[in-house]
Protein backbone atom coordinates (compact mmCIF):
# COMPACT_ATOMS: atom_id res chain seq x y z
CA UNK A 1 80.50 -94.65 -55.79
CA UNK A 2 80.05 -91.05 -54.90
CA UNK A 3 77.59 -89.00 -57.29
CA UNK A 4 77.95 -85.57 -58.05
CA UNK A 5 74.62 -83.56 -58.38
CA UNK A 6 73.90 -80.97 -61.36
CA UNK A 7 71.50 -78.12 -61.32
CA UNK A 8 69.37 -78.72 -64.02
CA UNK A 9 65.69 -78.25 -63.49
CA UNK A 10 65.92 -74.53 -64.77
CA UNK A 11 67.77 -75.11 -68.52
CA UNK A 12 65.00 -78.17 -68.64
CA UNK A 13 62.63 -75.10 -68.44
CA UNK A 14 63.98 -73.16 -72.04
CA UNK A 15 64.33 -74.79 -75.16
CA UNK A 16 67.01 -72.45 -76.12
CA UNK A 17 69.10 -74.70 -74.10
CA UNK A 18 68.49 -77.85 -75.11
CA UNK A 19 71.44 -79.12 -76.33
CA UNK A 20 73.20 -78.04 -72.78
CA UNK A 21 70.37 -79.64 -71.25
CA UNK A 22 71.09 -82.92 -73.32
CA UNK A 23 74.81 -82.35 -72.17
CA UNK A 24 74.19 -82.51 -68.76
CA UNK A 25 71.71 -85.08 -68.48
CA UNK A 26 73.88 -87.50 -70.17
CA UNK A 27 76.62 -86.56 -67.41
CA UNK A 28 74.16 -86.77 -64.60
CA UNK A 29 72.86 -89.88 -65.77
CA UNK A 30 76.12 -91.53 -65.65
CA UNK A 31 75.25 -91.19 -61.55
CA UNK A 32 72.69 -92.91 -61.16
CA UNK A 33 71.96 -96.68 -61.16
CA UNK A 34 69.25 -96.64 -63.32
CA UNK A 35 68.67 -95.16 -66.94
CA UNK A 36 66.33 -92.17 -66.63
CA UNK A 37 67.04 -90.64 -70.73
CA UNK A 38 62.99 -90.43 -70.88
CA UNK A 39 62.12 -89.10 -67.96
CA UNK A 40 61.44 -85.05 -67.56
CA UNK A 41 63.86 -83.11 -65.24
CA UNK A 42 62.08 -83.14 -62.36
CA UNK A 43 61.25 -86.41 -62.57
CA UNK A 44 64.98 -87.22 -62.31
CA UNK A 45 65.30 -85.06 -59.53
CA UNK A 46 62.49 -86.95 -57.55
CA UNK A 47 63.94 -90.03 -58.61
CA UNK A 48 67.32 -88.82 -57.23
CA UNK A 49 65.66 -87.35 -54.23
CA UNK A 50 64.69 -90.29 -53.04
CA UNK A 51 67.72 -92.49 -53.47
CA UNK A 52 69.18 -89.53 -51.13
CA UNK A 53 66.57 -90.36 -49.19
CA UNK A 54 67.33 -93.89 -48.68
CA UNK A 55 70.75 -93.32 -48.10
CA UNK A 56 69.89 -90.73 -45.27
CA UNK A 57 67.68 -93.53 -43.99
CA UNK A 58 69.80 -96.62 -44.36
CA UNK A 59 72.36 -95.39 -40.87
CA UNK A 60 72.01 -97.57 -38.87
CA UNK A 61 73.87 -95.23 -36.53
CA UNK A 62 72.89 -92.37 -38.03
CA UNK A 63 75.22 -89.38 -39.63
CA UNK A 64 77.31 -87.19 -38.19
CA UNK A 65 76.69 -83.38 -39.32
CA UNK A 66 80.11 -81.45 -39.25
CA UNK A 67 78.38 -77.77 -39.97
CA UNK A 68 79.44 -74.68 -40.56
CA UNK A 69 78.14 -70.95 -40.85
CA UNK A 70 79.46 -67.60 -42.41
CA UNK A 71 80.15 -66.73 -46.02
CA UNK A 72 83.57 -67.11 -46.39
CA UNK A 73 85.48 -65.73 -43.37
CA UNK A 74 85.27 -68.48 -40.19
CA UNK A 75 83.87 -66.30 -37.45
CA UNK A 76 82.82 -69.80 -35.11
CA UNK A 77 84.52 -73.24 -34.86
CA UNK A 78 82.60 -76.45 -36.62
CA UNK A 79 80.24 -77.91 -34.87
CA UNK A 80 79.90 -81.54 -34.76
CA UNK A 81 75.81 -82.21 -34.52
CA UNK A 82 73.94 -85.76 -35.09
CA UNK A 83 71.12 -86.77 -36.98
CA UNK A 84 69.13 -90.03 -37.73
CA UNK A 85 66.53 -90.11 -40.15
CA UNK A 86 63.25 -92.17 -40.85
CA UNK A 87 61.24 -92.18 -43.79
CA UNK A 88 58.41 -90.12 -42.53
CA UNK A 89 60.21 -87.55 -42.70
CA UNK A 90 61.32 -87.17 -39.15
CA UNK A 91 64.75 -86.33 -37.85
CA UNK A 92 66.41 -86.86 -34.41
CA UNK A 93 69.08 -83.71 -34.24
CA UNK A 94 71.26 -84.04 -30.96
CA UNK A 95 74.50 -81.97 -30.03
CA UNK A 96 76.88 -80.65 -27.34
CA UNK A 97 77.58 -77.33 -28.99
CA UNK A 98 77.71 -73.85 -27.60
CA UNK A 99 74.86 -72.33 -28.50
CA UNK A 100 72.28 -74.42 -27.27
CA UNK A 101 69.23 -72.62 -25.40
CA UNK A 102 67.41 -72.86 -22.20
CA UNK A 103 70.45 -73.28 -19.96
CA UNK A 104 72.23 -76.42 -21.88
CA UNK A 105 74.97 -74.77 -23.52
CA UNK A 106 77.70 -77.40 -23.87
CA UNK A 107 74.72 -80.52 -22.65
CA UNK A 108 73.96 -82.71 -24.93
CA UNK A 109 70.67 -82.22 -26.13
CA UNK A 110 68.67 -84.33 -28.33
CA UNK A 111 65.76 -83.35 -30.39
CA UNK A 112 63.03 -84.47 -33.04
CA UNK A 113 61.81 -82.33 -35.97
CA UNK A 114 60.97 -82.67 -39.86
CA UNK A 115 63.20 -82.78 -42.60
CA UNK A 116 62.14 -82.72 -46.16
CA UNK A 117 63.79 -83.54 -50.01
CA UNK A 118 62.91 -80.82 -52.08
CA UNK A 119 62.11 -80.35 -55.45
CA UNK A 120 64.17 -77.72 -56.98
CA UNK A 121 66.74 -76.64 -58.96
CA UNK A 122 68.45 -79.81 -57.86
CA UNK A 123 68.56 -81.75 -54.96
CA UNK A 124 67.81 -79.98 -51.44
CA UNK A 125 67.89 -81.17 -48.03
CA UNK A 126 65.46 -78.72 -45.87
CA UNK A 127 65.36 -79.19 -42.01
CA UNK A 128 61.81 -77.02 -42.23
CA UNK A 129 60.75 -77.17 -38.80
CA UNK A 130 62.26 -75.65 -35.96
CA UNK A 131 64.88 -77.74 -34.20
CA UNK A 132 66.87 -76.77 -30.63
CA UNK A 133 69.66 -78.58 -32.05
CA UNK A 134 70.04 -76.50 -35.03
CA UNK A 135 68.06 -73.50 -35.30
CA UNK A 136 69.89 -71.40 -32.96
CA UNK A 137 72.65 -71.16 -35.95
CA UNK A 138 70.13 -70.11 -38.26
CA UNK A 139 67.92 -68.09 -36.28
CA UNK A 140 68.08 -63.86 -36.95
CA UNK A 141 69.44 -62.79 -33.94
CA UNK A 142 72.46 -61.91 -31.99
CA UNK A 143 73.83 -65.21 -30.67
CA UNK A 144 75.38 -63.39 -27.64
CA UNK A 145 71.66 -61.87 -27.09
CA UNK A 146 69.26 -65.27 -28.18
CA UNK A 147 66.86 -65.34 -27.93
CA UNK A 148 65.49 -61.31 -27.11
CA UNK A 149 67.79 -59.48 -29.89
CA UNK A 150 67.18 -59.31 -33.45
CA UNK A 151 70.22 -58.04 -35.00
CA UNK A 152 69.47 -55.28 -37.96
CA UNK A 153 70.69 -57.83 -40.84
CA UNK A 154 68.82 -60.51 -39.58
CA UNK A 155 71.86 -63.00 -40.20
CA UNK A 156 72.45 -64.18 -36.50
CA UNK A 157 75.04 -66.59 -36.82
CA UNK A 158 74.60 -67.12 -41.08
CA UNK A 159 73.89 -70.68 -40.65
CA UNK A 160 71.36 -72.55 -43.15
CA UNK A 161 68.56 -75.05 -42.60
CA UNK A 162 67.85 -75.97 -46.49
CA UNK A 163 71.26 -77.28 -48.04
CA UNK A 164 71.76 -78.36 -51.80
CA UNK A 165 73.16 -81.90 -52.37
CA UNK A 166 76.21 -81.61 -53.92
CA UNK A 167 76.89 -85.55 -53.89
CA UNK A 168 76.63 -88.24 -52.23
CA UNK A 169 77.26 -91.93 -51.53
CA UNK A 170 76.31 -94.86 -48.74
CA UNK A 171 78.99 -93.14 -46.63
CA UNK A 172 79.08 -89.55 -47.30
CA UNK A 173 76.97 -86.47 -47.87
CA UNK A 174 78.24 -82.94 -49.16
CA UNK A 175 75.74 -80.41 -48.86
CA UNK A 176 76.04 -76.62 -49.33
CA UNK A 177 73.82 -73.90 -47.33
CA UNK A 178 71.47 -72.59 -49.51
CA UNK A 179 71.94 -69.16 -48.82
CA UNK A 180 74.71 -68.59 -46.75
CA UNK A 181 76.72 -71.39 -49.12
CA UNK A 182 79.01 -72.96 -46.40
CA UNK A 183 79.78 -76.34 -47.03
CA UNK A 184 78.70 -78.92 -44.38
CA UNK A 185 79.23 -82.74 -44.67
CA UNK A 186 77.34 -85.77 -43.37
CA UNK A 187 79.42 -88.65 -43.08
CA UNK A 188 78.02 -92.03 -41.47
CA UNK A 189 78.62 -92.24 -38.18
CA UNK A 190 80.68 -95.59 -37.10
CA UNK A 191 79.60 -95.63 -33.16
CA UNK A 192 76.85 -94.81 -30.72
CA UNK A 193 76.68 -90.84 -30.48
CA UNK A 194 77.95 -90.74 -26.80
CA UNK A 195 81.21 -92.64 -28.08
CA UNK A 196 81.52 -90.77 -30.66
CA UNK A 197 81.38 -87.82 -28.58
CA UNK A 198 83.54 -88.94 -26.02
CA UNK A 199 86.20 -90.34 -28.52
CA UNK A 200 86.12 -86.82 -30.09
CA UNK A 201 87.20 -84.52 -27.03
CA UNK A 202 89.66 -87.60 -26.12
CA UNK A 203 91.24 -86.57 -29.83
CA UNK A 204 90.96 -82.70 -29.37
CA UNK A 205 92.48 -82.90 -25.41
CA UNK A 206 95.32 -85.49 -27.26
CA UNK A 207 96.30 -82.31 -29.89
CA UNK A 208 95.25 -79.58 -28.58
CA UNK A 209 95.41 -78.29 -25.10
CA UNK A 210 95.67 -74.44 -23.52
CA UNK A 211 99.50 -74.57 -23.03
CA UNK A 212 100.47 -75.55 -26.73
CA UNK A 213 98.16 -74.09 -29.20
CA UNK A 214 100.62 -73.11 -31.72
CA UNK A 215 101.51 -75.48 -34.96
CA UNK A 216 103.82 -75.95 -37.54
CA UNK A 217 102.28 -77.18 -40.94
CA UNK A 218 104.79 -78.12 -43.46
CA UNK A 219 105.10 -80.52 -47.08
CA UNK A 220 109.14 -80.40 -46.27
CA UNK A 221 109.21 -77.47 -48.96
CA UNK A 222 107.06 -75.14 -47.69
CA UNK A 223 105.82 -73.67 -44.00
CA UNK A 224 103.01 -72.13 -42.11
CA UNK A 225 101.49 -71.69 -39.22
CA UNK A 226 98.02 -73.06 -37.44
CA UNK A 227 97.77 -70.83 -34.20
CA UNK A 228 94.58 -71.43 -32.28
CA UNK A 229 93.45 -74.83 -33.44
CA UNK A 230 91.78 -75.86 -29.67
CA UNK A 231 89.14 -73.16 -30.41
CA UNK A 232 88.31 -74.79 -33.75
CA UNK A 233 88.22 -71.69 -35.57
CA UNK A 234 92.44 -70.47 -35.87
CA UNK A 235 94.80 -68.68 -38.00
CA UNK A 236 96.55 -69.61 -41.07
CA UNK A 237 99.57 -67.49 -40.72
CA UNK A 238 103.05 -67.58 -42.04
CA UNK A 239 104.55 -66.94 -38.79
CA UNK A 240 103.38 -66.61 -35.51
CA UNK A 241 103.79 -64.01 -34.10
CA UNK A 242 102.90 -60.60 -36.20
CA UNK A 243 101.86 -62.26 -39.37
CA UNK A 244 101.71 -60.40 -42.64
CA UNK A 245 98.54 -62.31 -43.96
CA UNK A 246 96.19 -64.62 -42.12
CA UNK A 247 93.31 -66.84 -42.97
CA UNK A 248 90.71 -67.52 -40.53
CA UNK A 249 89.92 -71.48 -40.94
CA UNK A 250 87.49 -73.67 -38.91
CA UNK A 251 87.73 -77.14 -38.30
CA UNK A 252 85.81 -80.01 -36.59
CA UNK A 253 87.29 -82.42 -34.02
CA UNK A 254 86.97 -85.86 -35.59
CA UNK A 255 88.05 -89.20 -33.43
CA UNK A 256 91.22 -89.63 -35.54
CA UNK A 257 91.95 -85.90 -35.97
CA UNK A 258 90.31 -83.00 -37.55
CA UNK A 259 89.05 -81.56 -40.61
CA UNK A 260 88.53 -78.13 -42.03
CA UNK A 261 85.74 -76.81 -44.14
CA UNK A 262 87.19 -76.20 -47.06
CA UNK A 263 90.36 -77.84 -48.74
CA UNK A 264 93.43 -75.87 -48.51
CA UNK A 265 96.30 -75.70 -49.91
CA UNK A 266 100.13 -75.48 -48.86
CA UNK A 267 102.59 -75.19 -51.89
CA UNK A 268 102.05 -77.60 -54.03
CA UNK A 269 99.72 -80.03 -52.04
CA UNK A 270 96.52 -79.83 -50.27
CA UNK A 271 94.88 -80.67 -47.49
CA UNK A 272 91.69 -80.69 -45.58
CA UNK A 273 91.46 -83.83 -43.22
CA UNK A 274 94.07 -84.87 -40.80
CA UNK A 275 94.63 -87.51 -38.29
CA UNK A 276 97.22 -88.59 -35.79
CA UNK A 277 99.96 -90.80 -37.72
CA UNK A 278 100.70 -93.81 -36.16
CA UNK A 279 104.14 -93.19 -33.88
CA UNK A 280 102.10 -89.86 -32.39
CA UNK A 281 104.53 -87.29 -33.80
CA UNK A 282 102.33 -85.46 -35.88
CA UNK A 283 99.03 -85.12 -37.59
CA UNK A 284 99.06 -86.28 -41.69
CA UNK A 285 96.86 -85.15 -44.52
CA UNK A 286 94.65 -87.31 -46.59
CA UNK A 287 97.90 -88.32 -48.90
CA UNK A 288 100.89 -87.79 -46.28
CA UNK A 289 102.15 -84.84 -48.42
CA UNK A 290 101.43 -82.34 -45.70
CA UNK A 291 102.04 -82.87 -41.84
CA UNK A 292 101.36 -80.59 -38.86
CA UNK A 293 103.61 -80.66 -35.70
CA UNK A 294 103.21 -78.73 -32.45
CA UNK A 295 105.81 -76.57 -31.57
CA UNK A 296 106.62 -78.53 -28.12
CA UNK A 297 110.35 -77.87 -28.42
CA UNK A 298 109.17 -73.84 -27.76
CA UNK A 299 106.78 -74.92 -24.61
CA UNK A 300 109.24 -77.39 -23.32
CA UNK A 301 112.07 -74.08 -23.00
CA UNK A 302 109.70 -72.07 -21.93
CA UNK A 303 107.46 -73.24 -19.37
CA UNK A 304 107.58 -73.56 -15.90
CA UNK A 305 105.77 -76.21 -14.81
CA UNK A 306 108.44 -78.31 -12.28
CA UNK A 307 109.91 -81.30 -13.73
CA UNK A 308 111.91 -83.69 -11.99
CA UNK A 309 115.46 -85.35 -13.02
CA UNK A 310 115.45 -89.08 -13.16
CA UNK A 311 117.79 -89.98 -10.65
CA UNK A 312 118.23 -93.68 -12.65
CA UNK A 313 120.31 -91.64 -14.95
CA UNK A 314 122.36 -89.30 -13.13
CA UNK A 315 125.79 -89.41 -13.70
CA UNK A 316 128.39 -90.29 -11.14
CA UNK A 317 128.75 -86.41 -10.31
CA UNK A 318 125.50 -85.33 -10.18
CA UNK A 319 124.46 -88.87 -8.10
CA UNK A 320 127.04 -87.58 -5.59
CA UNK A 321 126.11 -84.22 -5.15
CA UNK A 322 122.43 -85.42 -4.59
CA UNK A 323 123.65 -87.62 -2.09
CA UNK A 324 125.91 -84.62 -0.43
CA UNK A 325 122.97 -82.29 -0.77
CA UNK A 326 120.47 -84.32 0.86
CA UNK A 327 122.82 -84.65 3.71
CA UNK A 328 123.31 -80.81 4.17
CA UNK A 329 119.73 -80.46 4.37
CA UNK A 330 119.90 -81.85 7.93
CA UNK A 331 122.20 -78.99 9.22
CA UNK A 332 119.23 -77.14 8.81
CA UNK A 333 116.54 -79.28 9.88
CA UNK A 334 116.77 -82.81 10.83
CA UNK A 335 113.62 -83.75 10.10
CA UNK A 336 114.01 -82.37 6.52
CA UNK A 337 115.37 -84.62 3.79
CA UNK A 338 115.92 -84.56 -0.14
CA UNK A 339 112.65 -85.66 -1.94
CA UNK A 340 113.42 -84.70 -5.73
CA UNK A 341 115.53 -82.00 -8.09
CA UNK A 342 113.78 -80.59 -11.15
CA UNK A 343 113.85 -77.77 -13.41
CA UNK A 344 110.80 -75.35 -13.46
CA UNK A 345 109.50 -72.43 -10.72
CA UNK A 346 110.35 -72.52 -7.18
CA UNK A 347 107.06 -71.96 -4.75
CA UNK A 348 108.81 -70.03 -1.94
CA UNK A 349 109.48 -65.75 -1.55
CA UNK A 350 111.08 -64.36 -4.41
CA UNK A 351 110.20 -67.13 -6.51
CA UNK A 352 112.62 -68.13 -9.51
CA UNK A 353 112.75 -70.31 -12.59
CA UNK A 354 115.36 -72.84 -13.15
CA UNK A 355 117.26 -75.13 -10.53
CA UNK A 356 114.14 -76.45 -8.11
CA UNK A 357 114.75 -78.27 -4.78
CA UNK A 358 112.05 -80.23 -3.29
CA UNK A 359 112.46 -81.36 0.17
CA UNK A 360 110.40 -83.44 2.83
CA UNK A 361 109.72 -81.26 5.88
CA UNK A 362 108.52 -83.90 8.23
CA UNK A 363 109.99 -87.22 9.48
CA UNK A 364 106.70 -88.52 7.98
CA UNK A 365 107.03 -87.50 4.34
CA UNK A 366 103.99 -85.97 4.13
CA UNK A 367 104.97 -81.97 3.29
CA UNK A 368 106.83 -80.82 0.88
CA UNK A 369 108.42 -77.31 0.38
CA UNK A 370 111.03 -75.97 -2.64
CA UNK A 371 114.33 -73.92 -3.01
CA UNK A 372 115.77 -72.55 -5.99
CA UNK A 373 118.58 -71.58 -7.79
CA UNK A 374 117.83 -69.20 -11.21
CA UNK A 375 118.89 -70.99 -14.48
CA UNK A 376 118.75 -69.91 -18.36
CA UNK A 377 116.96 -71.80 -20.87
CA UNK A 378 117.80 -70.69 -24.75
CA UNK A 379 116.50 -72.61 -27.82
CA UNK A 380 119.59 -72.53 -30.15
CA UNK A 381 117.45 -74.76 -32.74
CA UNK A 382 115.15 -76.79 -33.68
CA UNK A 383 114.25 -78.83 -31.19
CA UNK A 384 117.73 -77.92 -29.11
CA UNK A 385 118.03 -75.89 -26.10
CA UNK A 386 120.78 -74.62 -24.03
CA UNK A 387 121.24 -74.24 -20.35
CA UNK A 388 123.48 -71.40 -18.64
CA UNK A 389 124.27 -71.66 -15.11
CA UNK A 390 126.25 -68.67 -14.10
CA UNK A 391 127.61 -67.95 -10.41
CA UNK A 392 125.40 -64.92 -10.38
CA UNK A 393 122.28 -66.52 -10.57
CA UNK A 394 119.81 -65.55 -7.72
CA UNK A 395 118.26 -67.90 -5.31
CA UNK A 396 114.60 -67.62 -3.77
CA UNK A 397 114.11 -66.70 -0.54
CA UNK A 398 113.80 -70.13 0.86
CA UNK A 399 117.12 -71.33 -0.07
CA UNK A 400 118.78 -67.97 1.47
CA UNK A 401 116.84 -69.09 4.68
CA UNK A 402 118.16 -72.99 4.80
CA UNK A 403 121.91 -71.86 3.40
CA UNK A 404 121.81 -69.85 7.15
CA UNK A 405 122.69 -72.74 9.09
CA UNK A 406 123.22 -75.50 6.04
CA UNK A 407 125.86 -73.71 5.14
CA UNK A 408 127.51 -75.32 2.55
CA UNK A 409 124.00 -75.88 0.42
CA UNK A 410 124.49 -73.16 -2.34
CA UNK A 411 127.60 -74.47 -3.44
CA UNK A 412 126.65 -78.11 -3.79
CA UNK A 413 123.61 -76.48 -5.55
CA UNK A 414 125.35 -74.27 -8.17
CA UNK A 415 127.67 -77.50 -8.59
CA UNK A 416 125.13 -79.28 -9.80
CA UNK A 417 123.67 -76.61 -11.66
CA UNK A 418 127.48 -76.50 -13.08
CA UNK A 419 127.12 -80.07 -14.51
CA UNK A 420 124.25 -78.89 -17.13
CA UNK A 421 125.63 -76.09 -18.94
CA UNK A 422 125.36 -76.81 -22.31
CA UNK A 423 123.44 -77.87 -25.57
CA UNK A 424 120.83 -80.47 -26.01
CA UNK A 425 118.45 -82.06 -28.20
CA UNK A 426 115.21 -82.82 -27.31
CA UNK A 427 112.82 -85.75 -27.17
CA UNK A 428 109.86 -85.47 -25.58
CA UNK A 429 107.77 -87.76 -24.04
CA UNK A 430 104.44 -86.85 -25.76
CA UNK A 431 104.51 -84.69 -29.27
CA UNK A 432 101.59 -82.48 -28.35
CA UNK A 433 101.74 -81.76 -24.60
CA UNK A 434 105.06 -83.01 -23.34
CA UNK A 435 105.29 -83.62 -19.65
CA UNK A 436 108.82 -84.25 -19.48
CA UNK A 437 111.66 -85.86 -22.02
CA UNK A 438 115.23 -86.90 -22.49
CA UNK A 439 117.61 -84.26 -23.14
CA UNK A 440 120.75 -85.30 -24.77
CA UNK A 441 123.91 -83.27 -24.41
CA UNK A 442 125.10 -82.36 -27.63
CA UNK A 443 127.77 -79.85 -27.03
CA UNK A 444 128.92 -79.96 -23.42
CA UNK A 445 126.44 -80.72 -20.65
CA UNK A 446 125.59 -84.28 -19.50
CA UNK A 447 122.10 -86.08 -20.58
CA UNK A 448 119.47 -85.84 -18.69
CA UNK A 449 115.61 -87.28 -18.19
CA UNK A 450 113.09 -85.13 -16.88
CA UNK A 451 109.20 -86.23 -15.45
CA UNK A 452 106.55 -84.90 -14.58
């Protein structure tokens, strides 16, 4: 049962406001497990401190510490940070984040300190000593300049050491930084650190990567936009490119997903956790109301990383003309010979993107070189493309040189090229970082598989 903490030591403190006192102790009472009507405020707040306490304590794994900084606008990612507690009043603090000191930025670093349950208002978590783990977000100085530049504010990164307990249960804390007010959540950790570590960038590299960082949130009523999300601190946008309005959000990389600071909304619905749904397609909200998709269909158009046709599911045509094309190949070398055809960028002079030859240049197999043939890729729709050969399209350099004495190579090239004009729809074979799919002809065209 999660309970939700109320500020009450300072009405306790007038009699003016004694009935709202009364109000909310009978509310926070219904909390706890035991009956504290008699008791003085901050008696109840000791007696709630220290079931904290024993929560905080009873990990046997310890807790994961998703924190944030700032006042409102992200300005850095979440940072995923661990801690394990023992009731002296000790804490082990260990992370892998950025800012670390002393040359282990980005090396996990463990390190032991004091915490303490203080007697306030309400609850309050203090980490009171100073901790490598995570002082450097609360320290007053230029993170770009730690540890020899005070900054004139004095904010450094706006990160807190002394968070009030907003609830809690056996699994979950939500605290709030006590000046700076971002929210930060322990949640009991369900795995060694290391694995939790490791199963965490597995996640991120699985949805995020440098060649698709775009994303498409939608309830099936309403869109938007998460552009950025591999930095952990991205946009909120209603398009991508040259939005109107954005809203900075930052998230932290969970092994089944992510999850933002602060719920959101879309439409009608919310959201602030996600994880992966079960086919792979997408990543799902804490009710399935909202989902967020990659836009692969754009990076599979667009990029030019070479792909290579299955062969296995050539048609008749297109089997042919391999077979006639790997053959002409001879007239200009006899040593050459036909090792794969695939869409992406040639590597030879006067490089171009589309039709991509790749032949053996030895007897032995072992070198490779590439000749191409310009093609045009269109998206027409969602997740559709279309392919225009035309019989001006350039060739590289390398295929002028081998259509010298193989004479007969461009045409058997642009024939094939020929046998893919048209539209298709598009499966990929991964949702988030596609290396290759099955394009099915939809309007002209014949269907083809591409690979990596």
């Amino acid at each position: 049962m999660k309970r939700y903490i109320s500020n009450i030591g300072k009405m306790a403190t007038s009699l003016l406001f004694a009935g709202v006192v009364a109000s909310v102790t009978l509310t926070a009472c219904t909390f706890e497990d035991e009956d504290y009507f008699d008791e003085s405020a901050s008696l109840r707040i000791e007696h709630t401190n220290q079931a904290i306490q024993n929560a905080l304590v009873s990990a046997p794994n310890g807790w994961v510490m998703q924190y944030y900084t700032g006042t409102g606008v992200a300005h850095f990612e979440g940072f995923n940070l661990f801690a394990k507690f023992e009731d002296s009043e000790k804490v082990l603090l260990a992370g892998d984040h950025r800012f670390l000191r002393d040359g282990k930025s980005n090396v996990y670093t463990e390190c032991s300190s004091l915490y303490e349950m203080l007697l306030e208002d309400g609850p309050v978590l203090a980490f009171n000593t100073w901790n490598d783990v995570l002082s450097p977000f609360v320290d007053p100085v230029s993170p770009w300049a730690a540890p020899g530049n005070i900054v004139k504010d004095g904010a450094g990164m706006q990160g807190d050491n002394n968070f009030v307990v907003m609830s809690y249960n056996d699994d979950e804390v939500i605290l709030r930084g006590e000046r700076y007010r971002a929210e930060v959540r322990l949640v009991k950790c369900d795995r060694t650190w290391d694995e939790y570590i490791a199963d965490t960038k597995a996640m991120k590299d699985r949805i995020t990567s440098s060649s698709i960082n775009a994303y498409l949130v939608t309830n099936d009523v309403d869109s938007m936009y998460f552009v950025g999300l591999r930095k952990g601190v991205f946009r909120y946008c209603e398009r991508v490119y040259d939005p109107l309005k954005i809203d900075s959000l930052a998230c932290c990389f969970t092994p089944n997903g992510f999850r933002t600071e602060h719920e959101n909304t879309l439409g009608e619905n919310t959201f602030q956790e996600f994880t992966l749904s079960e086919d792979g397609t997408c990543l799902v909200n804490e009710d399935g109301t909202v989902k967020v998709t990659a836009l692969w269909d754009d990076y599979v158009i667009t990029n030019t990383t070479l792909w290579k046709f299955d062969t296995s599911v050539f048609s008749a045509e297109q089997a042919s003309l391999y077979d006639q094309i790997n053959q002409e190949i001879k007239k200009h070398n006899s040593n050459w010979s036909l090792e794969s055809i695939g869409i992406g960028k040639s590597t030879g002079g006067n490089s171009v993107i589309g039709l991509v030859l790749t032949f053996y240049t030895n007897a032995a197999q072992t070198k490779t070189n590439t000749a191409g043939l310009a093609l045009t890729r269109v998206k027409v729709g969602d997740k559709q493309m279309q392919i225009i050969s035309e019989e001006t399209d350039k060739v590289d350099k390398n295929m002028e040189t081998i259509c010298k004495k193989a004479t007969n190579m461009e045409n058997l090239v642009r024939s094939f090229a020929a046998t893919l004009n048209g539209v298709y729809s598009i499966t990929p074979d991964d949702y988030f970082l596609p290396t290759g799919g099955t394009f099915t002809a939809i309007n002209g065209g014949t269907t083809f598989v591409l690979v990596k």
